[in-house]
PDB file of N, CA and C in Angstrom:
ATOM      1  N   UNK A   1      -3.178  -0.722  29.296  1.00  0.00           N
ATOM      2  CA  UNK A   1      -2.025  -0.153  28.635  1.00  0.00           C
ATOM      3  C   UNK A   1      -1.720  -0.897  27.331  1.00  0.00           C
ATOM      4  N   UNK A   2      -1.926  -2.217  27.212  1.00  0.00           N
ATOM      5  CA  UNK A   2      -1.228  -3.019  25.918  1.00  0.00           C
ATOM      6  C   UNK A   2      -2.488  -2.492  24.708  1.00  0.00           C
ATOM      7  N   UNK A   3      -3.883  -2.442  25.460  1.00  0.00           N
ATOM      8  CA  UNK A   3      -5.169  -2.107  24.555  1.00  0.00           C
ATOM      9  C   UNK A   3      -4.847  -0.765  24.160  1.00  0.00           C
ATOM     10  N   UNK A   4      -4.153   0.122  24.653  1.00  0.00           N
ATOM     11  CA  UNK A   4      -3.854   1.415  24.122  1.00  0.00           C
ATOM     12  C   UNK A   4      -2.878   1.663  23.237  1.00  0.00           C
ATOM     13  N   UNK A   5      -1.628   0.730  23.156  1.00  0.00           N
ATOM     14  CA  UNK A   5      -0.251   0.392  22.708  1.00  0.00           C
ATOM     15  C   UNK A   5      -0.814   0.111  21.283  1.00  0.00           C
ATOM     16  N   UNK A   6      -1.985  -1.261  21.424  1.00  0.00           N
ATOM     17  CA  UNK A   6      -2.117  -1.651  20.254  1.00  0.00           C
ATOM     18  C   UNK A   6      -3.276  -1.422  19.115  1.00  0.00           C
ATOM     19  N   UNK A   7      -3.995   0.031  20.123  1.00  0.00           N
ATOM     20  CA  UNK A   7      -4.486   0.764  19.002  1.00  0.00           C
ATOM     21  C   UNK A   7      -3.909   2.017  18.166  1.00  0.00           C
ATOM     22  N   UNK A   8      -2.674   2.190  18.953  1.00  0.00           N
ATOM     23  CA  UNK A   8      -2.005   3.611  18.458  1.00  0.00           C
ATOM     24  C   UNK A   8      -1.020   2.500  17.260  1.00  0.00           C
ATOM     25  N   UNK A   9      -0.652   1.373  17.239  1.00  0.00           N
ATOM     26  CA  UNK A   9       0.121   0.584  16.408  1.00  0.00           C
ATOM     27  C   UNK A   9      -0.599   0.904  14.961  1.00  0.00           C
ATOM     28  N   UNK A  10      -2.188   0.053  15.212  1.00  0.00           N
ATOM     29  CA  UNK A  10      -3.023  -0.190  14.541  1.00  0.00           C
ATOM     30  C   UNK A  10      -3.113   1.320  13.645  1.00  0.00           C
ATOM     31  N   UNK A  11      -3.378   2.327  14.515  1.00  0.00           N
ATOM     32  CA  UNK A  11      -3.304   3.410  13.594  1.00  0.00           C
ATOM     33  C   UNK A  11      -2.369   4.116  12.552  1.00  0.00           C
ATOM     34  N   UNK A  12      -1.369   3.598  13.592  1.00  0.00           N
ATOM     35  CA  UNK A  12      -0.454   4.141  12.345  1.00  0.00           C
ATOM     36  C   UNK A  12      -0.250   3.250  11.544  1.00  0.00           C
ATOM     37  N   UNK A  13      -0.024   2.184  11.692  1.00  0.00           N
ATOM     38  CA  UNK A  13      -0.094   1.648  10.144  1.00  0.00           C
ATOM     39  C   UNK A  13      -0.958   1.912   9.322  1.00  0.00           C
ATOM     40  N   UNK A  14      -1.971   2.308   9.952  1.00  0.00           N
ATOM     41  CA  UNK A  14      -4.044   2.755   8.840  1.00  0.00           C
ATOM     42  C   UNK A  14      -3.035   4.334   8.283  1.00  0.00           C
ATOM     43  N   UNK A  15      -2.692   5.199   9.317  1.00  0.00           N
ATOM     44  CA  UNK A  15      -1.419   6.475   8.532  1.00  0.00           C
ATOM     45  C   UNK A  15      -0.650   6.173   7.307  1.00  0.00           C
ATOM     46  N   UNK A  16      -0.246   5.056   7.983  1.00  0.00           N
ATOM     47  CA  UNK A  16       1.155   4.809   6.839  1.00  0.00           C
ATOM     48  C   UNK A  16       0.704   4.059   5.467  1.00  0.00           C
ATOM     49  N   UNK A  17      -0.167   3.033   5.386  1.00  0.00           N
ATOM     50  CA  UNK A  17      -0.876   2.809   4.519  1.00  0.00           C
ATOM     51  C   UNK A  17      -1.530   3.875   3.247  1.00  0.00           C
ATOM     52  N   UNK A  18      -1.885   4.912   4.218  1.00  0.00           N
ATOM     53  CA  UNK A  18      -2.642   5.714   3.155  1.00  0.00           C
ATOM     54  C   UNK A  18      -1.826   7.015   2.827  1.00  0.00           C
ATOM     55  N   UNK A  19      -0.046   7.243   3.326  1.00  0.00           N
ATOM     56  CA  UNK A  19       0.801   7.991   2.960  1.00  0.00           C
ATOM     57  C   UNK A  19       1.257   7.303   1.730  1.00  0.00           C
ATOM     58  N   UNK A  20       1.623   6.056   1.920  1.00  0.00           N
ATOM     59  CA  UNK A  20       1.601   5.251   1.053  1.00  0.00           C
ATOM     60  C   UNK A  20       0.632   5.448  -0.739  1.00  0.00           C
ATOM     61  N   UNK A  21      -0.350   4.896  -0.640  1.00  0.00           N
ATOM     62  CA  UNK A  21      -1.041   5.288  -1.293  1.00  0.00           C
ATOM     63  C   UNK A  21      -1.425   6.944  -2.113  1.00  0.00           C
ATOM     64  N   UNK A  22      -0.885   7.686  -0.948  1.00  0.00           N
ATOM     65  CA  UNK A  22      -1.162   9.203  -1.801  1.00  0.00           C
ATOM     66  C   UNK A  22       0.175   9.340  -2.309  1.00  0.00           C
ATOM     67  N   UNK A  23       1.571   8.963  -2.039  1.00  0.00           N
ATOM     68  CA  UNK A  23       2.709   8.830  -2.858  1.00  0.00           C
ATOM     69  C   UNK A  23       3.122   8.506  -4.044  1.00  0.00           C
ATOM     70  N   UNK A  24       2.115   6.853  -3.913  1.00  0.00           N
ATOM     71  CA  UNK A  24       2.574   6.165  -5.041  1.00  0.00           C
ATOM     72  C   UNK A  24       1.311   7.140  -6.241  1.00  0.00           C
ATOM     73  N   UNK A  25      -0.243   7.279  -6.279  1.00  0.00           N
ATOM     74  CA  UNK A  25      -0.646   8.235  -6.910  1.00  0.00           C
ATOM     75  C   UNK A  25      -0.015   9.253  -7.190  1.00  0.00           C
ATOM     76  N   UNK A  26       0.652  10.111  -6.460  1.00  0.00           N
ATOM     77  CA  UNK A  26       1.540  11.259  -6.864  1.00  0.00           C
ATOM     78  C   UNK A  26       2.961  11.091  -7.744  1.00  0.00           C
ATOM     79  N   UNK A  27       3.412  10.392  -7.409  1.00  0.00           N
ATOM     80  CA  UNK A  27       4.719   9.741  -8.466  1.00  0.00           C
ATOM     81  C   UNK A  27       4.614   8.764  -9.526  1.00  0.00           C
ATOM     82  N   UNK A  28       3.258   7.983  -9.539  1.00  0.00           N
ATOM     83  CA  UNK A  28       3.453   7.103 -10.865  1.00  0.00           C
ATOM     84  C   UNK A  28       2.134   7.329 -11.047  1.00  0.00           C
ATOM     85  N   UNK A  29       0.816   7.887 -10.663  1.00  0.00           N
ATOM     86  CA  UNK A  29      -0.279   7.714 -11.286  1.00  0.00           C
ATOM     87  C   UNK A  29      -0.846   6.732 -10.544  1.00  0.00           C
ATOM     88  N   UNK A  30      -2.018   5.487 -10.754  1.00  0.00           N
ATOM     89  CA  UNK A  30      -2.295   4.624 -10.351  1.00  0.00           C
ATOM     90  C   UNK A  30      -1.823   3.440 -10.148  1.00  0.00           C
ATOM     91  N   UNK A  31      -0.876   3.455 -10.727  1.00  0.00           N
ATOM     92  CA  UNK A  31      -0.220   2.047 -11.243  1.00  0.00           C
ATOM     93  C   UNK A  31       0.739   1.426 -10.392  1.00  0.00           C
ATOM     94  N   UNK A  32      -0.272   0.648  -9.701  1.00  0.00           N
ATOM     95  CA  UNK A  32       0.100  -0.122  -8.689  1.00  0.00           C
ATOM     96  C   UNK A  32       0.680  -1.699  -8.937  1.00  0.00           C
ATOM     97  N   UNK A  33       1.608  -2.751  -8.678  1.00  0.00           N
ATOM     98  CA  UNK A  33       2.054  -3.812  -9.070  1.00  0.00           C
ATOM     99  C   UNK A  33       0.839  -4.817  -8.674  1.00  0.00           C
ATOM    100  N   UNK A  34       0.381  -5.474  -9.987  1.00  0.00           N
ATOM    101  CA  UNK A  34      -0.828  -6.852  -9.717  1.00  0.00           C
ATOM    102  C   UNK A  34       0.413  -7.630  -8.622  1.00  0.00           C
ATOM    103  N   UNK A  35      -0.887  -8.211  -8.218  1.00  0.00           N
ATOM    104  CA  UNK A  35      -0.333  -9.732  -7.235  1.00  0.00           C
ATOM    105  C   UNK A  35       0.180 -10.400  -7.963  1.00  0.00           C
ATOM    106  N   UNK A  36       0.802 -11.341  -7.242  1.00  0.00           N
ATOM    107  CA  UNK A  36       1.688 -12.520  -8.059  1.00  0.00           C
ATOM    108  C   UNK A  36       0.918 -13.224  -8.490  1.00  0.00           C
ATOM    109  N   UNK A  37      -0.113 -13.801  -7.834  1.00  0.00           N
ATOM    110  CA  UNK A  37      -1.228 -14.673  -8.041  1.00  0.00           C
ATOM    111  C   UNK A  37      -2.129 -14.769  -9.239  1.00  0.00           C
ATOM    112  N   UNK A  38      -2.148 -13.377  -9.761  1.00  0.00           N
ATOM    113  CA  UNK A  38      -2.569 -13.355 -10.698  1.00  0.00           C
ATOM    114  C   UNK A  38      -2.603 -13.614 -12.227  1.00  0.00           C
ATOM    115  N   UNK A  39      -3.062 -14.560 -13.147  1.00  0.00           N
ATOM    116  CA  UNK A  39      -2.445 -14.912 -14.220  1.00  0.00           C
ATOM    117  C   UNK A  39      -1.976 -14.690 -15.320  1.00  0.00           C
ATOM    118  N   UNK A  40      -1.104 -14.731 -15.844  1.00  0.00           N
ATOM    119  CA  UNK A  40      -0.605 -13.481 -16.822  1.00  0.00           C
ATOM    120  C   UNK A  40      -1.334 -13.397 -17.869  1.00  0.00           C
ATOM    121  N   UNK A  41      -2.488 -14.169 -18.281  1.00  0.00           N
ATOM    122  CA  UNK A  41      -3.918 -13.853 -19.592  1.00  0.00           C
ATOM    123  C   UNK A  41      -4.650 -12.414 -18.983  1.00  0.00           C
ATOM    124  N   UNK A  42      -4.828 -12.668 -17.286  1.00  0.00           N
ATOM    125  CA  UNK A  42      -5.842 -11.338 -16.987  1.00  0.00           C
ATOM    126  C   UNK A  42      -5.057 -10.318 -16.677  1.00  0.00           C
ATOM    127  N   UNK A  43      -3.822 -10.139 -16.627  1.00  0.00           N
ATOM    128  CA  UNK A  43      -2.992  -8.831 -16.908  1.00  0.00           C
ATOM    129  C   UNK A  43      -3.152  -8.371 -17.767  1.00  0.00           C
ATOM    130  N   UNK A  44      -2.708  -9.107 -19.078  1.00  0.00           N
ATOM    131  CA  UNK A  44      -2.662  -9.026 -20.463  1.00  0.00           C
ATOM    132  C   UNK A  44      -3.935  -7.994 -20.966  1.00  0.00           C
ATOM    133  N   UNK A  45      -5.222  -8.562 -20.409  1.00  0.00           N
ATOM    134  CA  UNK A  45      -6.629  -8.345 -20.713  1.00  0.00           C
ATOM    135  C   UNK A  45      -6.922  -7.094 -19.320  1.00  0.00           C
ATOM    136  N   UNK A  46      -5.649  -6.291 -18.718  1.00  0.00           N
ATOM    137  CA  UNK A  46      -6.041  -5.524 -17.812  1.00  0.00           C
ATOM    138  C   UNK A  46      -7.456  -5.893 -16.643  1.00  0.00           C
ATOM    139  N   UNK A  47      -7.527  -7.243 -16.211  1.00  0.00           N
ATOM    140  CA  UNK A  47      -8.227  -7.685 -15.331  1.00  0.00           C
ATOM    141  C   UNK A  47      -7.604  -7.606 -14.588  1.00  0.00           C
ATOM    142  N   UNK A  48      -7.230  -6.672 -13.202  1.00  0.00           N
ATOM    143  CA  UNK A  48      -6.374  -6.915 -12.065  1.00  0.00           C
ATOM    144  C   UNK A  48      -7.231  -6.513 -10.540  1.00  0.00           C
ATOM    145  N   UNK A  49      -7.707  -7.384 -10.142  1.00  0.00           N
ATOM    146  CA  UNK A  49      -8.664  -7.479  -9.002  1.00  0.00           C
ATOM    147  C   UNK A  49      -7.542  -6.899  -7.678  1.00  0.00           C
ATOM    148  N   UNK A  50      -6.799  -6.822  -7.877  1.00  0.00           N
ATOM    149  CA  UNK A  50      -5.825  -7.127  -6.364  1.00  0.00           C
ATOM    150  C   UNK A  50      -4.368  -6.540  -6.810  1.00  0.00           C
ATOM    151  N   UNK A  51      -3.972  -5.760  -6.164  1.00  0.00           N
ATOM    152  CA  UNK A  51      -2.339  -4.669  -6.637  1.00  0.00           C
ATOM    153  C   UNK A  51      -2.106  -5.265  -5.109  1.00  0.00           C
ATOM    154  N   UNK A  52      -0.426  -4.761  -5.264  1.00  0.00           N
ATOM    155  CA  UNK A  52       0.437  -4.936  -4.124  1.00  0.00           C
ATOM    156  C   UNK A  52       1.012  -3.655  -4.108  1.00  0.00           C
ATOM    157  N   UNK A  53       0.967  -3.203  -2.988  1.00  0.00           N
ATOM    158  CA  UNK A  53       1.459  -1.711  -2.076  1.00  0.00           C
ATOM    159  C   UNK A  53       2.272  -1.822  -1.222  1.00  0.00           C
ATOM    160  N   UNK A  54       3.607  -1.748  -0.923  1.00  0.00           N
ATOM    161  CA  UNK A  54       4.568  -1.698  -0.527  1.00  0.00           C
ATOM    162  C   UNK A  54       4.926  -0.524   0.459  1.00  0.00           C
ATOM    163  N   UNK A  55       5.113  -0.489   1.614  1.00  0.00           N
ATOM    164  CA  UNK A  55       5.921   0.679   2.289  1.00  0.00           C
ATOM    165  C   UNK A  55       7.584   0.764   2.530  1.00  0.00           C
ATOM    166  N   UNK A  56       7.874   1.560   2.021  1.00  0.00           N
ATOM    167  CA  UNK A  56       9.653   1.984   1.628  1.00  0.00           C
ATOM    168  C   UNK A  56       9.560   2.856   2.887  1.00  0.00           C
ATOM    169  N   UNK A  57      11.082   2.604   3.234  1.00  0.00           N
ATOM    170  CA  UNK A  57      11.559   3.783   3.588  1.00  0.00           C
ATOM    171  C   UNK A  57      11.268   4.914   4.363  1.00  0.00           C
ATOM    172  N   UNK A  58      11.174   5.689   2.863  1.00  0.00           N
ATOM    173  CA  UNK A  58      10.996   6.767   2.327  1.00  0.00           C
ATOM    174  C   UNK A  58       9.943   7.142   2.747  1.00  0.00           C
ATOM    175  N   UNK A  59       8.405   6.282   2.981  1.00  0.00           N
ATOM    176  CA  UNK A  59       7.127   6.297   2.790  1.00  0.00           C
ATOM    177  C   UNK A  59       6.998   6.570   4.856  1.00  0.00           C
ATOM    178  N   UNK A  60       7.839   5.887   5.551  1.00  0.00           N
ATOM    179  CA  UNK A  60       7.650   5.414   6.830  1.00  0.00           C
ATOM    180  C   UNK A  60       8.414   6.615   7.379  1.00  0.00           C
ATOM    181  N   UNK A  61       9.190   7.184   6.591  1.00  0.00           N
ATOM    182  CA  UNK A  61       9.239   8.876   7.094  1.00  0.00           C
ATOM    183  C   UNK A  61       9.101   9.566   6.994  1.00  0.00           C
ATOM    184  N   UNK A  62       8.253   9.795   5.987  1.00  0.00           N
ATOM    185  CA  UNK A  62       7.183  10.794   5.731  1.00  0.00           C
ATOM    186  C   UNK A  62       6.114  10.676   7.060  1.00  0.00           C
ATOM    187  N   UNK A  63       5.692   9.541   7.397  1.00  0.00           N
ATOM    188  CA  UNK A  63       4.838   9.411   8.117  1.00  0.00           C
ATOM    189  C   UNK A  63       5.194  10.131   9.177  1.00  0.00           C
ATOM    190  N   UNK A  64       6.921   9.396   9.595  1.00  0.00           N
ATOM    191  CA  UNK A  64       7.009   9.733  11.157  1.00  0.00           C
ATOM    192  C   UNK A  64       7.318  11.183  11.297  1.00  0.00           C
TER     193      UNK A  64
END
Protein backbone atom coordinates (compact mmCIF):
# COMPACT_ATOMS: atom_id res chain seq x y z
CA UNK A 1 0.00 0.00 0.00
CA UNK A 2 2.74 2.80 0.93
CA UNK A 3 4.59 1.45 -2.68
CA UNK A 4 1.32 2.39 -4.33
CA UNK A 5 0.70 5.75 -2.24
CA UNK A 6 4.12 6.69 -3.29
CA UNK A 7 3.93 6.11 -6.85
CA UNK A 8 0.61 7.89 -7.43
CA UNK A 9 2.54 10.97 -5.28
CA UNK A 10 5.45 10.59 -7.59
CA UNK A 11 3.14 10.98 -10.50
CA UNK A 12 1.50 13.65 -9.88
CA UNK A 13 4.00 15.76 -9.20
CA UNK A 14 5.69 14.34 -12.90
CA UNK A 15 1.52 15.97 -13.83
CA UNK A 16 2.04 18.96 -12.09
CA UNK A 17 5.47 19.69 -13.20
CA UNK A 18 4.63 19.54 -16.76
CA UNK A 19 1.11 21.65 -16.24
CA UNK A 20 3.47 23.80 -14.98
CA UNK A 21 5.65 24.07 -17.75
CA UNK A 22 2.86 24.18 -20.54
CA UNK A 23 1.47 27.38 -18.52
CA UNK A 24 4.37 29.18 -18.02
CA UNK A 25 5.11 28.60 -22.17
CA UNK A 26 1.60 29.72 -22.75
CA UNK A 27 1.65 33.00 -20.69
CA UNK A 28 5.20 34.29 -20.98
CA UNK A 29 6.84 32.33 -23.80
CA UNK A 30 9.98 30.54 -22.59
CA UNK A 31 11.19 32.65 -20.18
CA UNK A 32 11.81 30.93 -17.35
CA UNK A 33 13.77 32.63 -14.05
CA UNK A 34 17.88 31.57 -14.18
CA UNK A 35 18.98 30.06 -10.84
CA UNK A 36 20.36 32.09 -8.29
CA UNK A 37 23.57 30.43 -8.66
CA UNK A 38 24.18 31.66 -11.61
CA UNK A 39 26.54 34.62 -12.32
CA UNK A 40 25.36 37.72 -13.42
CA UNK A 41 28.36 37.94 -16.54
CA UNK A 42 26.52 34.56 -17.97
CA UNK A 43 23.05 36.08 -17.81
CA UNK A 44 24.26 39.12 -19.26
CA UNK A 45 25.91 36.88 -22.18
CA UNK A 46 22.41 34.77 -22.16
CA UNK A 47 24.38 31.60 -20.87
CA UNK A 48 21.67 30.08 -18.62
CA UNK A 49 22.25 26.30 -18.10
CA UNK A 50 19.56 25.90 -15.32
CA UNK A 51 15.91 28.08 -14.92
CA UNK A 52 13.78 27.78 -11.85
CA UNK A 53 10.03 26.59 -12.25
CA UNK A 54 7.84 27.24 -9.63
CA UNK A 55 4.31 25.69 -8.91
CA UNK A 56 1.55 28.40 -7.84
CA UNK A 57 -1.53 27.89 -6.86
CA UNK A 58 -3.10 28.39 -9.70
CA UNK A 59 -0.86 25.71 -11.48
CA UNK A 60 -1.85 22.86 -8.60
CA UNK A 61 -5.47 23.42 -9.70
CA UNK A 62 -5.39 23.15 -12.81
CA UNK A 63 -3.91 19.91 -12.15
CA UNK A 64 -6.36 18.79 -9.55
Amino acid sequence: MAALLARLAINIIRMMSVIVVLRRIEQCGISFNPSADISPDNIKDDIIPSREVGITYEDFEACI
